[in-house]
Protein backbone atom coordinates (compact mmCIF):
# COMPACT_ATOMS: atom_id res chain seq x y z
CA UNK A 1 100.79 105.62 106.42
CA UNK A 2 100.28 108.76 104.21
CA UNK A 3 102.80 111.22 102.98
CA UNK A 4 101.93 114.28 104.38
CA UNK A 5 102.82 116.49 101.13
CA UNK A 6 100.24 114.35 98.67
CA UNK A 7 97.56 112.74 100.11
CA UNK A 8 97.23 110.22 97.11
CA UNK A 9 100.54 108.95 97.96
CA UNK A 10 100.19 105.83 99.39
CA UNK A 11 102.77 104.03 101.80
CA UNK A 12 103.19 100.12 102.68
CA UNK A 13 105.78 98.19 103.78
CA UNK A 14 107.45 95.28 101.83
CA UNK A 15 108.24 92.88 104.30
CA UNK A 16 108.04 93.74 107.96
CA UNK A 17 110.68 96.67 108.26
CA UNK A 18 112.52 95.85 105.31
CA UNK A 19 111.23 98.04 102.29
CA UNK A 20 108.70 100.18 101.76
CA UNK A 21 106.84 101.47 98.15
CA UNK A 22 105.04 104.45 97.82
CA UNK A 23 102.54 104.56 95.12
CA UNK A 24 100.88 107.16 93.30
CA UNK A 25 104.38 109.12 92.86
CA UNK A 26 104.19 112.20 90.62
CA UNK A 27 107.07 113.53 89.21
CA UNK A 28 106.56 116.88 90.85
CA UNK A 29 106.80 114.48 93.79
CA UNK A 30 110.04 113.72 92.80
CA UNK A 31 111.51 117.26 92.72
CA UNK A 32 109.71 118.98 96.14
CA UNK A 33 112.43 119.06 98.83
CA UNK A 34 109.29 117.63 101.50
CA UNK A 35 108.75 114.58 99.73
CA UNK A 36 112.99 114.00 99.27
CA UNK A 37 113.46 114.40 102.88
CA UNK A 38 110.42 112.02 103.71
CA UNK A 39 111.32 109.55 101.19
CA UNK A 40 115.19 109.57 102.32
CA UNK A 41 113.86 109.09 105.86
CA UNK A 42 111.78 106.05 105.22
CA UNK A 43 114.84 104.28 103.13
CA UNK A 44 116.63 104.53 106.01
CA UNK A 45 114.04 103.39 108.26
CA UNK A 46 113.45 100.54 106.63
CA UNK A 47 116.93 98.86 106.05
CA UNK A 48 117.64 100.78 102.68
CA UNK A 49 114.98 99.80 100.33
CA UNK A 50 112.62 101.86 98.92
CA UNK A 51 110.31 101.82 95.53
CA UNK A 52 108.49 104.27 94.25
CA UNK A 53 105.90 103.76 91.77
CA UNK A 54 103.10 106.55 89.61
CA UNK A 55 102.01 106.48 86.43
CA UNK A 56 103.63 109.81 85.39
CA UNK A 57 107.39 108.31 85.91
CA UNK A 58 107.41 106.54 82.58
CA UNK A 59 108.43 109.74 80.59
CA UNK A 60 110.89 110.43 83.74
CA UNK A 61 114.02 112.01 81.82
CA UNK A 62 117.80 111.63 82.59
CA UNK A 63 118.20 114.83 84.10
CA UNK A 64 115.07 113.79 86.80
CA UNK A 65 116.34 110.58 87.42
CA UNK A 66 119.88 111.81 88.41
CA UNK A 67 118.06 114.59 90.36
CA UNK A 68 116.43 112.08 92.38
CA UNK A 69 119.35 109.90 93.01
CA UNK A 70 121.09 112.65 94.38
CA UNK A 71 118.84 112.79 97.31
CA UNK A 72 119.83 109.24 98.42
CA UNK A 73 124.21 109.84 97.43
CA UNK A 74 126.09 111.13 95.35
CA UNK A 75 126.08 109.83 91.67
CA UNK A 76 128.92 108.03 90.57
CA UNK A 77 130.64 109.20 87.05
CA UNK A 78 132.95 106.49 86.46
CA UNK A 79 132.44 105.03 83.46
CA UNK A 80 133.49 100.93 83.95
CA UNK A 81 135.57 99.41 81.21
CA UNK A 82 133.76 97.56 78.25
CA UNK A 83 130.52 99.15 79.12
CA UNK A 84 130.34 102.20 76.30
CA UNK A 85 127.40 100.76 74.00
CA UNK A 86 124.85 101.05 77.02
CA UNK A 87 125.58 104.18 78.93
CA UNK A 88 123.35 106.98 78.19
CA UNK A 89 124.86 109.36 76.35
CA UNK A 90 125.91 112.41 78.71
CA UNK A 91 124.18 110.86 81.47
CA UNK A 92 126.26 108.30 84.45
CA UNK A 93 123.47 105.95 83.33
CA UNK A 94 124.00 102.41 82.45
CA UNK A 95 121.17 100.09 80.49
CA UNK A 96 120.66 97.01 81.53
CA UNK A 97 118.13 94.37 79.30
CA UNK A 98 117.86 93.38 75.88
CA UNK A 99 117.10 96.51 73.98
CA UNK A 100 118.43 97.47 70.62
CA UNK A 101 119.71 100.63 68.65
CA UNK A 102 117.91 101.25 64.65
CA UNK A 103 120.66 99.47 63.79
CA UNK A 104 119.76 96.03 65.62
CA UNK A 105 123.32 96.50 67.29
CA UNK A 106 122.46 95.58 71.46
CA UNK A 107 122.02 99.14 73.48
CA UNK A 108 121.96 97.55 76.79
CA UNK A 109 123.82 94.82 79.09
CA UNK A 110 122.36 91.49 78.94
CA UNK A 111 122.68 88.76 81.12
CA UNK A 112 120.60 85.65 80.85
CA UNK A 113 119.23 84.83 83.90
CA UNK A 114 116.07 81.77 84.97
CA UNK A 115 112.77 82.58 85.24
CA UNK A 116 111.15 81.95 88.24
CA UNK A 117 108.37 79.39 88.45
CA UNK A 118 106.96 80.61 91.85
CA UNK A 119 108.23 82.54 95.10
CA UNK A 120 110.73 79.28 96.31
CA UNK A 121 112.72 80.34 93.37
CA UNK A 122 113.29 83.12 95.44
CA UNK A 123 115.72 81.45 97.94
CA UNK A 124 119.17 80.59 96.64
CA UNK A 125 119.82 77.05 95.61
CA UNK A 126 123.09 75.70 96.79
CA UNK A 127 123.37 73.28 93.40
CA UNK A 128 122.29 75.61 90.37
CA UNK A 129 123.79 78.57 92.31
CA UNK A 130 120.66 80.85 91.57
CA UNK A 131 119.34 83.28 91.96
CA UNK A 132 123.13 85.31 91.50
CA UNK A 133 122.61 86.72 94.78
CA UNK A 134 125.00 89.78 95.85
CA UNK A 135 126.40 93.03 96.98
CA UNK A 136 126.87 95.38 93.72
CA UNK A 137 130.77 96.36 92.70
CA UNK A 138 132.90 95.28 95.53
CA UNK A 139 135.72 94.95 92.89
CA UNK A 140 135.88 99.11 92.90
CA UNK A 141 138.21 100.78 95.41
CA UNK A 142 135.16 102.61 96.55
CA UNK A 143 132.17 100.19 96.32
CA UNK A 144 128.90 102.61 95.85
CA UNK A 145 126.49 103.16 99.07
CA UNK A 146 123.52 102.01 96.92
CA UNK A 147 121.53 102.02 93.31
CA UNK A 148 119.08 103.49 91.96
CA UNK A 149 116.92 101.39 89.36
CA UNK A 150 114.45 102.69 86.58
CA UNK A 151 112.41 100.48 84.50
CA UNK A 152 111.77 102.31 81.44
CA UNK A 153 110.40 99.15 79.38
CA UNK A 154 109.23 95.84 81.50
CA UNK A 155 108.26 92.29 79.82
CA UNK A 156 104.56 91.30 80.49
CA UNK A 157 105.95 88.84 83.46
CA UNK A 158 109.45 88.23 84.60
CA UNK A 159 112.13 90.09 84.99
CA UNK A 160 111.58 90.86 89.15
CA UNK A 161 114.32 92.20 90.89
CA UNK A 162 115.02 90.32 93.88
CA UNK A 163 115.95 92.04 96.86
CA UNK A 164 117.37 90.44 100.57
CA UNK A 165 118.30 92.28 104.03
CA UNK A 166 121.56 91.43 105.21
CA UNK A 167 121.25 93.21 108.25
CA UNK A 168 118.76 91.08 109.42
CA UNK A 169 120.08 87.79 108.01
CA UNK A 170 123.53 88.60 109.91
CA UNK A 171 121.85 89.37 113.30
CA UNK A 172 119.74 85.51 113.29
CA UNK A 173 123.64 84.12 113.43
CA UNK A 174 124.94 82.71 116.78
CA UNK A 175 127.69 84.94 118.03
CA UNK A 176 130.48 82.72 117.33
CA UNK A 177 129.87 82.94 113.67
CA UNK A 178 129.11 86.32 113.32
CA UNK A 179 132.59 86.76 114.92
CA UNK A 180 134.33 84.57 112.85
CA UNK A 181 132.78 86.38 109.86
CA UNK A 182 134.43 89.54 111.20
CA UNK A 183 137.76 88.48 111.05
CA UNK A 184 137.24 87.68 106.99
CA UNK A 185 137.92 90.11 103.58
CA UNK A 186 136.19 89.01 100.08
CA UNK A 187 138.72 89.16 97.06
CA UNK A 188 136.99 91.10 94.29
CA UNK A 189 138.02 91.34 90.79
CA UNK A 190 136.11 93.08 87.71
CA UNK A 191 138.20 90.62 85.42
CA UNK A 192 137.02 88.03 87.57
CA UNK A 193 133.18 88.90 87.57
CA UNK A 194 133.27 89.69 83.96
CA UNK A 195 134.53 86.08 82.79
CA UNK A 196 132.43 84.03 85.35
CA UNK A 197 129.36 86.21 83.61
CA UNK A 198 130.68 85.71 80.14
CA UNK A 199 130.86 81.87 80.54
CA UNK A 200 126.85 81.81 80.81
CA UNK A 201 126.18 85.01 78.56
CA UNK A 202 128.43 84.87 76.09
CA UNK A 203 127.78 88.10 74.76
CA UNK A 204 128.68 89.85 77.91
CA UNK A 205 131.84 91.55 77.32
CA UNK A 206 135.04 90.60 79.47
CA UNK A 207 138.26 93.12 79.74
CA UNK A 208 141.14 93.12 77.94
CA UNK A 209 144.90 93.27 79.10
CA UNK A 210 144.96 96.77 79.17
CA UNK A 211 141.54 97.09 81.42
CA UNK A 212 142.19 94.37 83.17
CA UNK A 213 145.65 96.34 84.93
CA UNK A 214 144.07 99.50 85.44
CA UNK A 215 140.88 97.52 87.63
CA UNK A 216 142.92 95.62 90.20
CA UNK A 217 140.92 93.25 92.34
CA UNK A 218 139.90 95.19 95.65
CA UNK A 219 139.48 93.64 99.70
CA UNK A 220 135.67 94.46 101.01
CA UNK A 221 134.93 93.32 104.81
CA UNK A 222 132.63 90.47 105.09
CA UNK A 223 130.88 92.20 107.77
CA UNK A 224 130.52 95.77 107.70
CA UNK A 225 129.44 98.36 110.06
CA UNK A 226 127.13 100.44 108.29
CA UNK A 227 128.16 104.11 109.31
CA UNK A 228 124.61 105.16 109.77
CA UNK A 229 122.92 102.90 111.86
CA UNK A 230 126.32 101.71 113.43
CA UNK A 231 124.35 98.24 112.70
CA UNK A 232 126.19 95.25 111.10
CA UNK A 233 125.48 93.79 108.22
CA UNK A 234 126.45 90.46 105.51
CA UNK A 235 128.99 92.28 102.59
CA UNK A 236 130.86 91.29 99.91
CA UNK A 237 128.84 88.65 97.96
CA UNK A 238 129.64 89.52 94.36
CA UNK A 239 130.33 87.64 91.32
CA UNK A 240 133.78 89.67 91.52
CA UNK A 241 134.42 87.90 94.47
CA UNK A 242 136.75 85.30 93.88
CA UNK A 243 138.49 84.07 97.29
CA UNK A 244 137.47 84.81 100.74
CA UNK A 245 140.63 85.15 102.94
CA UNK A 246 141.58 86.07 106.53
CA UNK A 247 142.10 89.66 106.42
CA UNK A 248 145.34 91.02 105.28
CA UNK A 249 146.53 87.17 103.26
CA UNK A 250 148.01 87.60 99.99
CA UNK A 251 147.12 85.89 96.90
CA UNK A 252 149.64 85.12 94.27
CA UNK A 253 149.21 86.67 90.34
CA UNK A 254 149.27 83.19 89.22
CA UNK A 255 146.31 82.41 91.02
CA UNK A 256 144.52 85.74 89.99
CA UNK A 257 144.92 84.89 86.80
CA UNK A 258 143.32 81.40 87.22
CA UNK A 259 140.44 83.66 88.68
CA UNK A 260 140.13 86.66 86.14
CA UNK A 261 140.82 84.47 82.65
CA UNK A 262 139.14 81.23 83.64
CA UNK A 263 136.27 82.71 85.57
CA UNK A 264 137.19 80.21 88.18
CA UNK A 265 136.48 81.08 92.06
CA UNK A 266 138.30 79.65 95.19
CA UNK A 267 136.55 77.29 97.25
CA UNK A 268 136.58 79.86 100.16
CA UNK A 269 133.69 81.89 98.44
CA UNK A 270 131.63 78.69 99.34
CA UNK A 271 131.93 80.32 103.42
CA UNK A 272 129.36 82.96 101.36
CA UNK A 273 127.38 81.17 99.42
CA UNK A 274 126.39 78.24 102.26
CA UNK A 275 125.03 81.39 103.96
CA UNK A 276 122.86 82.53 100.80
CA UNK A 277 119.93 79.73 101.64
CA UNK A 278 119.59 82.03 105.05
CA UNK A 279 120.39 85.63 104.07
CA UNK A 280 117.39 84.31 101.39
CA UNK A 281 114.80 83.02 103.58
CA UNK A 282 111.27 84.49 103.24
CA UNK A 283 111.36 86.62 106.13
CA UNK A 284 114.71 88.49 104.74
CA UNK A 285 113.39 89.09 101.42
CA UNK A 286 111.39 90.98 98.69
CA UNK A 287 110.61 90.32 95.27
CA UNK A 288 109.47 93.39 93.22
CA UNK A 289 107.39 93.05 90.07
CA UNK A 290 108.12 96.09 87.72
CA UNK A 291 106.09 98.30 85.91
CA UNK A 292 106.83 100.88 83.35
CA UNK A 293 108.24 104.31 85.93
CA UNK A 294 108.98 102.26 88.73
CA UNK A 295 112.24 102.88 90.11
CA UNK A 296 114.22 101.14 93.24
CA UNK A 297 116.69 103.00 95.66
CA UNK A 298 118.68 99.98 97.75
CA UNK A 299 121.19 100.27 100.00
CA UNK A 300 124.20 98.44 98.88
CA UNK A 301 125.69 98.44 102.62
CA UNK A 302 123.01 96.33 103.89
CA UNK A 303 121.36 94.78 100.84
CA UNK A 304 121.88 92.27 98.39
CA UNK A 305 119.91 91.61 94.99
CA UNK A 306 119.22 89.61 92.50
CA UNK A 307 118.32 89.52 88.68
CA UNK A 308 115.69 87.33 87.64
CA UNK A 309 114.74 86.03 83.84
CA UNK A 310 111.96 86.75 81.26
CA UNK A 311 111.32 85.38 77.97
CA UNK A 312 114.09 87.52 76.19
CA UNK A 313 113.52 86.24 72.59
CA UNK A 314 110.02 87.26 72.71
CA UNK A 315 109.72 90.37 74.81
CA UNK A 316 112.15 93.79 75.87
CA UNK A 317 113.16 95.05 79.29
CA UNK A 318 115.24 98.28 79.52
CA UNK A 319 116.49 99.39 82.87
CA UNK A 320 118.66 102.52 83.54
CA UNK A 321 120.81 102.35 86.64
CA UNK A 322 123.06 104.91 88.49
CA UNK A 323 125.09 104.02 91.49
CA UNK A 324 125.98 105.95 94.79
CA UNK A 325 128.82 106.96 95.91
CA UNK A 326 128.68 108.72 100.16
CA UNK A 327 131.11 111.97 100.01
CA UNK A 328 132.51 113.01 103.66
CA UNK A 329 133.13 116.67 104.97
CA UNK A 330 135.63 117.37 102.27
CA UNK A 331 134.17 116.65 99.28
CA UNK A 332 136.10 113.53 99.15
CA UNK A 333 134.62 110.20 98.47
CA UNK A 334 134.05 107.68 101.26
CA UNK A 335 136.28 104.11 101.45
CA UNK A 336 134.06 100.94 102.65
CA UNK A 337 136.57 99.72 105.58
């Protein structure tokens, strides 16, 4: 399949109808209102992944990259707690690797993750508990509709981004669990997701008193209705989440606190992860390689990811990131229910 507006563009699926990449993006491309509609089209056709890949995206600047995340959501302007040193100045961009200022002070968020050995890395294991498979910032009141990713420096090898549908993963369950699922709510806490990180990366930073009461934990669905399709799909798998209850039980503080200053999780989040080996089968997933200019649109409804390692003490990786958030009629932002 070729893009009517640029006949160089080329387009090819990922895996079956999940994902597609279109290669041979220009970053004129990026700003004609043809291509945006097209583009928007296909990550919705294909379950909410899309990559786009040319070799003029390298220099892409902030201003472009917002402009093109605007086409999938709108862009989200919070600013999360403990996260100054690697936003981009004036920009609602985050950097995620191992880059550093003049200085040698870190400029990005780090988290050491393994490096694959081959593609059966790709599927979670049930005793490491890797990949960290999941569903990005369930712990905010208003969980963003998707990402967009931008690899502005990429190690020789490593470093794939590991992507999984969830729509499909939840329609190969019987019926009976796919209704039990339904009547289930994932407990997600910043506090919580910030320790549990911390306690394998310990320079990741982890909130404070103060930050810690203004970003209470927040109740996602554990199957959600995406309000697009109107198709079903697997939610809530975060490393906030840390207790998966029947909808509408209450937790105590004491046992928040056991969640968000330990970086302990309940034992319910194992009804999540004993699906992961599924939802991460081969014929639910993709792994993209990066290159320099690449950048990834998912949809965080019906998508989960993963972060994979490189050889950090050797090489750099800086990715910027923006996240979604759907507005309604009003203006108003959108609450996943």
């Amino acid at each position: 399949m070729q893009l009517a507006m640029n006949s160089d563009t080329q387009c090819t699926p990922l895996n079956g109808d999940f994902g597609v990449s279109l290669d041979g993006v220009t970053r004129t491309d990026l700003g004609d209102p043809i291509f945006q509609r097209e583009a928007r089209a296909l990550w919705v056709e294909r379950r909410g992944l899309l990559a786009v890949r040319g070799d003029e995206l390298c220099g892409l600047t902030p201003q472009e990259l917002t402009a093109w995340g605007c086409v999938f959501g709108a862009i989200d302007q919070q600013r999360l707690s403990a996260r100054e040193f690697c936003t981009v100045e004036g920009h609602p961009i985050v950097r995620l690797g191992n880059t550093t200022d003049t200085d040698g002070e870190p400029r990005a968020m780090f988290a050491d993750m393994p490096v694959l050995k081959d593609d059966s890395d790709v599927r979670y294991n049930a005793v490491t508990q890797r990949p960290v498979w999941h569903t990005d910032s369930t712990f905010k009141a208003t969980p963003p509709i998707g990402s967009v990713f931008h690899c502005k420096q990429a190690p020789s090898c490593g470093g794939d981004t590991l992507f999984a549908d969830t729509r499909g993963a939840l329609a190969a369950l019987d019926e009976t669990t796919r209704a039990g699922l339904g009547e289930l709510e994932a407990v997600c806490s910043l506090a919580h997701h910030d320790k549990k990180v911390n306690l394998y990366s310990p320079t990741y930073p982890t909130l404070n008193e103060r930050q810690r009461a203004a970003n209470p934990p927040n109740r996602v669905p554990i199957v959600l209705k995406h309000p697009v399709s109107g198709e079903p799909a697997l939610y809530g798998m975060n490393s906030s989440t840390c207790a998966v209850v029947t909808k509408g039980t209450e937790l105590s503080d004491a046992r928040m606190d056991v969640f968000d200053l330990e970086g302990i999780e309940d034992e319910s989040v194992g009804i999540l992860r004993d699906l992961l080996p599924l939802v991460t089968a081969p014929e639910f997933t993709v792994r993209w390689q990066w290159r320099a200019g690449d950048i990834v649109v998912w949809d965080n409804r019906c998508t989960m990811h993963a972060a994979t390692g490189f050889d950090h003490h050797h090489e750099k990786r800086e990715m910027w990131r923006m996240t979604l958030q759907e507005t309604t009629g009003d203006g108003s932002v959108s609450r996943v229910t």
